[in-house]
Protein backbone atom coordinates (compact mmCIF):
# COMPACT_ATOMS: atom_id res chain seq x y z
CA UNK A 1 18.47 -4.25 -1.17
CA UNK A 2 19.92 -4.92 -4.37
CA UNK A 3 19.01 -8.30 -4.60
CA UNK A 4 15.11 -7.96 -3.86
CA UNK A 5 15.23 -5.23 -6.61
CA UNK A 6 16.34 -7.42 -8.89
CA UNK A 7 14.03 -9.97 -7.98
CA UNK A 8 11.33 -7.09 -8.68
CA UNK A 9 12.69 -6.08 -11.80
CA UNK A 10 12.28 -9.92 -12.61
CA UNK A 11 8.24 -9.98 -11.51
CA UNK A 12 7.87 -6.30 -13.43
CA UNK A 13 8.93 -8.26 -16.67
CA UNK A 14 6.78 -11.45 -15.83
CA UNK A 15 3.56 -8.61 -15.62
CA UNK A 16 4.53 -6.78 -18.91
CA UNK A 17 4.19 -10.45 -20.47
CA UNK A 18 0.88 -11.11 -18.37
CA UNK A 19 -0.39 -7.67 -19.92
CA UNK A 20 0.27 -8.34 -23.37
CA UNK A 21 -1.55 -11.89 -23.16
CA UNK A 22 -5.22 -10.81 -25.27
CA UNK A 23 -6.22 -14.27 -23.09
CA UNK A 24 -6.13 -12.24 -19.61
CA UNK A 25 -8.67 -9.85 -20.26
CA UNK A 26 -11.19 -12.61 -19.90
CA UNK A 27 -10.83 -12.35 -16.14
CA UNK A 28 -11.64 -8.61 -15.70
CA UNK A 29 -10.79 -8.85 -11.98
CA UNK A 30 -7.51 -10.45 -12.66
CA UNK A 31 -6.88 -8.06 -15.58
CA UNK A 32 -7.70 -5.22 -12.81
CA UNK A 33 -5.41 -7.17 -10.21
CA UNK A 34 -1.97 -7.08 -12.85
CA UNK A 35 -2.49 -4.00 -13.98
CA UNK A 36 -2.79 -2.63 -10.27
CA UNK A 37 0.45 -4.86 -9.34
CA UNK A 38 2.31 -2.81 -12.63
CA UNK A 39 0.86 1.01 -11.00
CA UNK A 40 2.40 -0.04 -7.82
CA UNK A 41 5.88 -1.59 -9.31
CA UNK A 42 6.55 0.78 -11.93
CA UNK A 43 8.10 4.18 -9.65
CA UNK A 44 10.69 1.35 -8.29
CA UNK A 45 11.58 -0.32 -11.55
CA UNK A 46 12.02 3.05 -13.25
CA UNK A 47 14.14 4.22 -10.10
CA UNK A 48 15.87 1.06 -9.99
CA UNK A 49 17.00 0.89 -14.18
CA UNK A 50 18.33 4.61 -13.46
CA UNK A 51 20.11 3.69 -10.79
CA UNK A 52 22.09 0.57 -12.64
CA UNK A 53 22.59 2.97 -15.95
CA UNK A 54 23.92 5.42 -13.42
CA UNK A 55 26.31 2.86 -11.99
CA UNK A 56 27.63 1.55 -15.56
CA UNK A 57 28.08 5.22 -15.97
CA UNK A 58 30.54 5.61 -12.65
CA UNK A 59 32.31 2.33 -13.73
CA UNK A 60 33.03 4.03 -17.42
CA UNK A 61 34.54 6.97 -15.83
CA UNK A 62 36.44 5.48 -13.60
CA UNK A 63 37.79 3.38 -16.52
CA UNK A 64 38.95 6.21 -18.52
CA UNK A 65 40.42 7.89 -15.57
CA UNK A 66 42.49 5.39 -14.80
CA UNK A 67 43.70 5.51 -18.73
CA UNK A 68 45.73 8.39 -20.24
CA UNK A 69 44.40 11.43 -20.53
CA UNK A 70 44.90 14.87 -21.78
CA UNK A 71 44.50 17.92 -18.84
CA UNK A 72 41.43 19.48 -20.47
CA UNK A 73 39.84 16.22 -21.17
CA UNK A 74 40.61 14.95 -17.26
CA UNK A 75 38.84 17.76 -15.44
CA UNK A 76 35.45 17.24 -17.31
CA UNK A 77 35.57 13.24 -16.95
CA UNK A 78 36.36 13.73 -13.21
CA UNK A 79 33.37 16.69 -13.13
CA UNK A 80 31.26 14.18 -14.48
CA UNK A 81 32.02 11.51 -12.49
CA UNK A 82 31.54 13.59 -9.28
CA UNK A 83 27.99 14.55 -10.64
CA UNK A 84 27.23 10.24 -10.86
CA UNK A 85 28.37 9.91 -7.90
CA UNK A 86 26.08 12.06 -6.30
CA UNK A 87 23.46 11.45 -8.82
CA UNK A 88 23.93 7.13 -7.59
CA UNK A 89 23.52 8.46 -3.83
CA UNK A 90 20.21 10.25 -4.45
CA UNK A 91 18.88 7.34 -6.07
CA UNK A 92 19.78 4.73 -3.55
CA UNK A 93 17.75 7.26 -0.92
CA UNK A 94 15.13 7.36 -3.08
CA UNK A 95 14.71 3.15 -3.74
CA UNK A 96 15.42 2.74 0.39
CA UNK A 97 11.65 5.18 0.73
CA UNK A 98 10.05 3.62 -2.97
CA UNK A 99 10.81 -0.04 -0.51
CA UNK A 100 9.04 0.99 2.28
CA UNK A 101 5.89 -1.24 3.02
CA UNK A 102 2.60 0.66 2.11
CA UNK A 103 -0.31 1.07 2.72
CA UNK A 104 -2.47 -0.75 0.43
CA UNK A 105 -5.22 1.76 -0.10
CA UNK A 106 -3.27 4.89 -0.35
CA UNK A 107 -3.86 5.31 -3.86
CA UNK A 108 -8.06 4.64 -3.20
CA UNK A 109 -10.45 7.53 -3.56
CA UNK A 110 -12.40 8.53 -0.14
CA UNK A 111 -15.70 8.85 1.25
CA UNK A 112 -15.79 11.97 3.75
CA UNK A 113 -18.49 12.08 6.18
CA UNK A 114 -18.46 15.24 8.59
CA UNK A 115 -20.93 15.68 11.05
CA UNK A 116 -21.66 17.97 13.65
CA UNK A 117 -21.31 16.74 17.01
CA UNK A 118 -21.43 19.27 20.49
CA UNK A 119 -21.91 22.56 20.23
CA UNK A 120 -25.40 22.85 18.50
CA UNK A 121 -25.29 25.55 15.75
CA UNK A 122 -21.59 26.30 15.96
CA UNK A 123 -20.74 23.04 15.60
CA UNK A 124 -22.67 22.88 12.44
CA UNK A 125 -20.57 26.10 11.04
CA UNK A 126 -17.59 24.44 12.36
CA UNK A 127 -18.59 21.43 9.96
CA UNK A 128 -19.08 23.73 7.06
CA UNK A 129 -15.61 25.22 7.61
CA UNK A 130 -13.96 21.87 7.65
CA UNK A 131 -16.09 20.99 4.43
CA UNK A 132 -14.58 23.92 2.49
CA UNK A 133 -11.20 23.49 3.95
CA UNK A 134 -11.03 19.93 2.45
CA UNK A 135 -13.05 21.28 -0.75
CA UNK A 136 -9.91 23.88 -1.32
CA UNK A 137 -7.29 21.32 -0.77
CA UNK A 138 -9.14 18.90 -3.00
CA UNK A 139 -8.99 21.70 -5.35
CA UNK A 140 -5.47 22.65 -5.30
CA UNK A 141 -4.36 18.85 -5.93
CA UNK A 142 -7.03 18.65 -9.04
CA UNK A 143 -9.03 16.07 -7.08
CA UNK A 144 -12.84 16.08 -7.93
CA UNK A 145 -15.40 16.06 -5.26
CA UNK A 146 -18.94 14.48 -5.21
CA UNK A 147 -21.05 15.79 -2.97
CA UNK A 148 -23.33 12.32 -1.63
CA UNK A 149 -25.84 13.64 1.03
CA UNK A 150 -25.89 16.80 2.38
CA UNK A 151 -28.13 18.22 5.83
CA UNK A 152 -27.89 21.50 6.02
CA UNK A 153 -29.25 24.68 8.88
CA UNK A 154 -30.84 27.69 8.21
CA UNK A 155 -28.15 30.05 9.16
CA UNK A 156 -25.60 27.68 6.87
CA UNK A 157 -24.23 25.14 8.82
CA UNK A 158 -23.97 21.38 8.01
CA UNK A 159 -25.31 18.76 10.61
CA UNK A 160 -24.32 16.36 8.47
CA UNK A 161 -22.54 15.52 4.67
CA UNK A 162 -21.11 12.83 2.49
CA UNK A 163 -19.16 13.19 0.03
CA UNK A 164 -16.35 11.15 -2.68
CA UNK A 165 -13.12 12.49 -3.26
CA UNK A 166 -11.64 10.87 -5.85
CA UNK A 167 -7.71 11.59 -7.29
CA UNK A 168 -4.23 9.81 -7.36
CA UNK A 169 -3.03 9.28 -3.41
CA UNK A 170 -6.22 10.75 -1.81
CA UNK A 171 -6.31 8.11 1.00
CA UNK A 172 -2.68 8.38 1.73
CA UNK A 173 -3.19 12.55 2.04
CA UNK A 174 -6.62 12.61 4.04
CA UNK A 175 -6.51 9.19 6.07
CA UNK A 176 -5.21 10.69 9.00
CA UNK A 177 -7.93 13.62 8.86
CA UNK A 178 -10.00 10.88 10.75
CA UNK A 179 -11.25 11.65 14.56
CA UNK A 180 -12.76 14.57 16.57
CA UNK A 181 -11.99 18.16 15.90
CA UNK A 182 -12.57 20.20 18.36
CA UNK A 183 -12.55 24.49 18.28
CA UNK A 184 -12.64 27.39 20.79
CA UNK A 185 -13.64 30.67 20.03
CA UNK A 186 -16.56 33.15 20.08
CA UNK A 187 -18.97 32.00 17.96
CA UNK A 188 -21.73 34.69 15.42
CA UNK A 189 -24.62 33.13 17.10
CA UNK A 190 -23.03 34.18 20.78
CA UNK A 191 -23.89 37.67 21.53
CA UNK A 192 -22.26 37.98 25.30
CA UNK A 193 -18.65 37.13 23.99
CA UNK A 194 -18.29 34.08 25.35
CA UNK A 195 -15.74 31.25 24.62
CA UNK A 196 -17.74 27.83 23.32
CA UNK A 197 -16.22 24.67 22.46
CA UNK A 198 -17.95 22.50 19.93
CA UNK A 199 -16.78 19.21 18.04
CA UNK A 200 -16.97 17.54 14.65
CA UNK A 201 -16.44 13.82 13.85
CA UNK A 202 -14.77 13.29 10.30
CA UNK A 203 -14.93 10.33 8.98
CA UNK A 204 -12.51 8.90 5.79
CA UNK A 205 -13.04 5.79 4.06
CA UNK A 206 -10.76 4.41 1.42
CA UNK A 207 -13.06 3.69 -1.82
CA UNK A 208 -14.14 -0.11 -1.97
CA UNK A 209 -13.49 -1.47 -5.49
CA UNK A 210 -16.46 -3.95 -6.56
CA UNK A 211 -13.89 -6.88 -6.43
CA UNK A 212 -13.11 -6.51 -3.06
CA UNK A 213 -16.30 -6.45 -1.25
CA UNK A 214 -18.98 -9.31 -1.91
CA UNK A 215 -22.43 -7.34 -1.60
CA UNK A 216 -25.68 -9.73 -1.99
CA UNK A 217 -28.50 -7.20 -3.21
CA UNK A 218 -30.89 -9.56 -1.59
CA UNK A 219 -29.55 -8.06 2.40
CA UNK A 220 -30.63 -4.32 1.00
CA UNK A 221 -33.56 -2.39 1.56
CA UNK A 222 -33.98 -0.22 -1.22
CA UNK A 223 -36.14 2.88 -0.08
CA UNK A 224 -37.00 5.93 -2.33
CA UNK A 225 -37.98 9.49 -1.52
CA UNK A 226 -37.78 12.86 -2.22
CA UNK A 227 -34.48 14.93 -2.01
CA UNK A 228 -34.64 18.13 0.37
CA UNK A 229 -32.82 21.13 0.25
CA UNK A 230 -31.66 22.94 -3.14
CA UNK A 231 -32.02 21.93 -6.25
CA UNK A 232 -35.65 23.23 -7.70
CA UNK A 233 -39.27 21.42 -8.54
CA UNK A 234 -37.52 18.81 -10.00
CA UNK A 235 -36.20 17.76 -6.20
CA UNK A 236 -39.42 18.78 -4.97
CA UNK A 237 -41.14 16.86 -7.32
CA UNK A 238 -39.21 13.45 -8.19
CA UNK A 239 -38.40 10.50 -5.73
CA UNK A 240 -34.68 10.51 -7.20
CA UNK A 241 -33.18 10.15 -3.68
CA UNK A 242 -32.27 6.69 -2.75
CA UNK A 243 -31.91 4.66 1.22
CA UNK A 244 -30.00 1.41 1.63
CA UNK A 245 -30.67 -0.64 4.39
CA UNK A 246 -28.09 -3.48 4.79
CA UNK A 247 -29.96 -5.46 7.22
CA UNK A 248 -27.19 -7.76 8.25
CA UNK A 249 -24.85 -4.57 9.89
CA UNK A 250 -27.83 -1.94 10.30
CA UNK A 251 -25.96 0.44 7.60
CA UNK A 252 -27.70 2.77 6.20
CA UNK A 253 -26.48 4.92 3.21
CA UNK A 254 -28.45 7.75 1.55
CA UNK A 255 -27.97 9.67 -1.93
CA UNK A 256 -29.87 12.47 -2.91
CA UNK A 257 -27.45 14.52 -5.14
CA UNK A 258 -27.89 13.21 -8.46
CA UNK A 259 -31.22 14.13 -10.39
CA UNK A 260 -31.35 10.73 -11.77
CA UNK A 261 -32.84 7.72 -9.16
CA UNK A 262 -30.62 5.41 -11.21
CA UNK A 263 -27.07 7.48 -10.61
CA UNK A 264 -27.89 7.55 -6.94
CA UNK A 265 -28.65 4.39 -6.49
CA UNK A 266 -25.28 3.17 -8.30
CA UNK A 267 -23.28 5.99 -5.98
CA UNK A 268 -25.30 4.73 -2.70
CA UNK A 269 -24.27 1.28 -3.97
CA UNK A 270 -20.24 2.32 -3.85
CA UNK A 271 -20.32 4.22 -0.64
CA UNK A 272 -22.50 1.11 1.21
CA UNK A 273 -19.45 -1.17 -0.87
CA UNK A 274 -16.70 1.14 0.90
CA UNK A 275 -18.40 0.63 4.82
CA UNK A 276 -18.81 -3.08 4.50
CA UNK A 277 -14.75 -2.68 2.89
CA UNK A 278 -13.96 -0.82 6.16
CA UNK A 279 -15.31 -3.53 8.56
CA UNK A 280 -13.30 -5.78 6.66
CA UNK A 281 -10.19 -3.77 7.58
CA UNK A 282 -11.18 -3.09 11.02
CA UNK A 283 -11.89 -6.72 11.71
């Protein structure tokens, strides 16, 4: 273990000299790729240097308790020895997890897509629960959400919604939020008391970055219309929302949430970006 962290210590160092080359921000893509390679290196490297201080430390006690020493003086070397020694077994816990492999796109914002599935009505409730129960938990980790596309009942279900999450390990938190959920229970809209079971697919896409995904504008079918639900005669009025066709996988992505055609378009852009990414993954 030891010996590959030195060897990473080594490439952490050959990085820091990449980064301060002026001549590497040319590339942007490789600038992006470095920098990335630092994010992901620098929890280890930082665990790693306290970890060899903390052993120089040990080897310094030891030293002067194996020397002459006065009572007094003794006791608080040997304390202080005790607390490296435990201090140098935390750490080497904590470098055997920081060496685990990874996922690559743990640190990735996410596209969310619920939709409603069986169950009618209270399936579409059930979809608005699970929206707000990932809104809170976006909340209480300071994530931001962006709400993409959004279908919505009259008695304030969602059939169907899209939205970006974006914050530091949102992948790695919500990637296993992916799949059917299913609930029982007595829904508002059943008025004998009966049980019904209803289902919701969720859907969670690590964020494509542009570098990763080749998209040729000339396979899209850019469509325009107006937005529907909320948002006043400006929605009613203005053909802000935009449709992408991607004719060579049938994808379809639609973004109405942003008052400006232009916005939506460039959002509609990244979450078509992060489906073709997720192919890639899958294939």
């Amino acid at each position: 273990m030891l010996e590959k962290l030195a060897f990473l210590e080594e490439k952490f160092k050959e990085i820091e000299e990449k980064l301060a080359d002026p001549n590497l921000y040319n590339d942007p893509a490789l600038a992006a790729k470095v920098s990335k390679e630092q994010k992901e290196l620098t929890p280890i490297i930082e665990c790693y240097r306290s970890y060899c201080a903390t052993e120089k430390e040990i080897a310094d006690l030891r030293e002067m308790l194996d020397g002459k020493l006065d009572p007094d003086f003794r006791e608080m070397a040997q304390e202080e020895f005790t607390a490296a020694k435990e201090k140098l077994a935390e750490l080497e816990h904590e470098l055997k997890i920081l060496l685990l492999p990874t996922d690559p796109n743990d640190d990735k914002n996410v596209v969310v897509e619920i939709r409603g599935g069986a169950g009618g009505e209270e399936a579409a409730l059930f979809a608005h629960s699970l929206y707000r129960m990932y809104s809170m938990y976006a909340e209480s980790r300071r994530w931001s959400i962006d709400v993409v596309s959004i279908n919505e009942t009259e008695l304030g279900g969602i059939k169907e919604i899209s939205f970006v999450i974006e914050g530091a390990g949102a992948y790695s938190r919500l990637k296993f939020e992916s799949g059917v959920h299913r609930v029982q229970r007595v829904p508002d809209t059943e008025s004998s008391g009966r049980i019904h079971t209803s289902t919701v697919t969720v859907a969670v896409l690590p964020e494509a970055e542009d570098v990763e995904v080749e998209l040729n504008m000339a396979d899209v079918d850019v469509d325009t219309f107006r937005a529907s639900g909320a948002g006043g005669q400006h929605v009613n009025k203005t053909e802000s929302a935009i449709r992408l066709t991607h004719r060579p996988t049938g994808i379809v992505v639609e973004c109405q949430d942003e008052r400006s055609q232009h916005k939506n378009k460039d959002r509609a852009i990244k979450i078509l970006r992060t489906k073709l990414y997720d192919i890639q993954m899958q294939e």
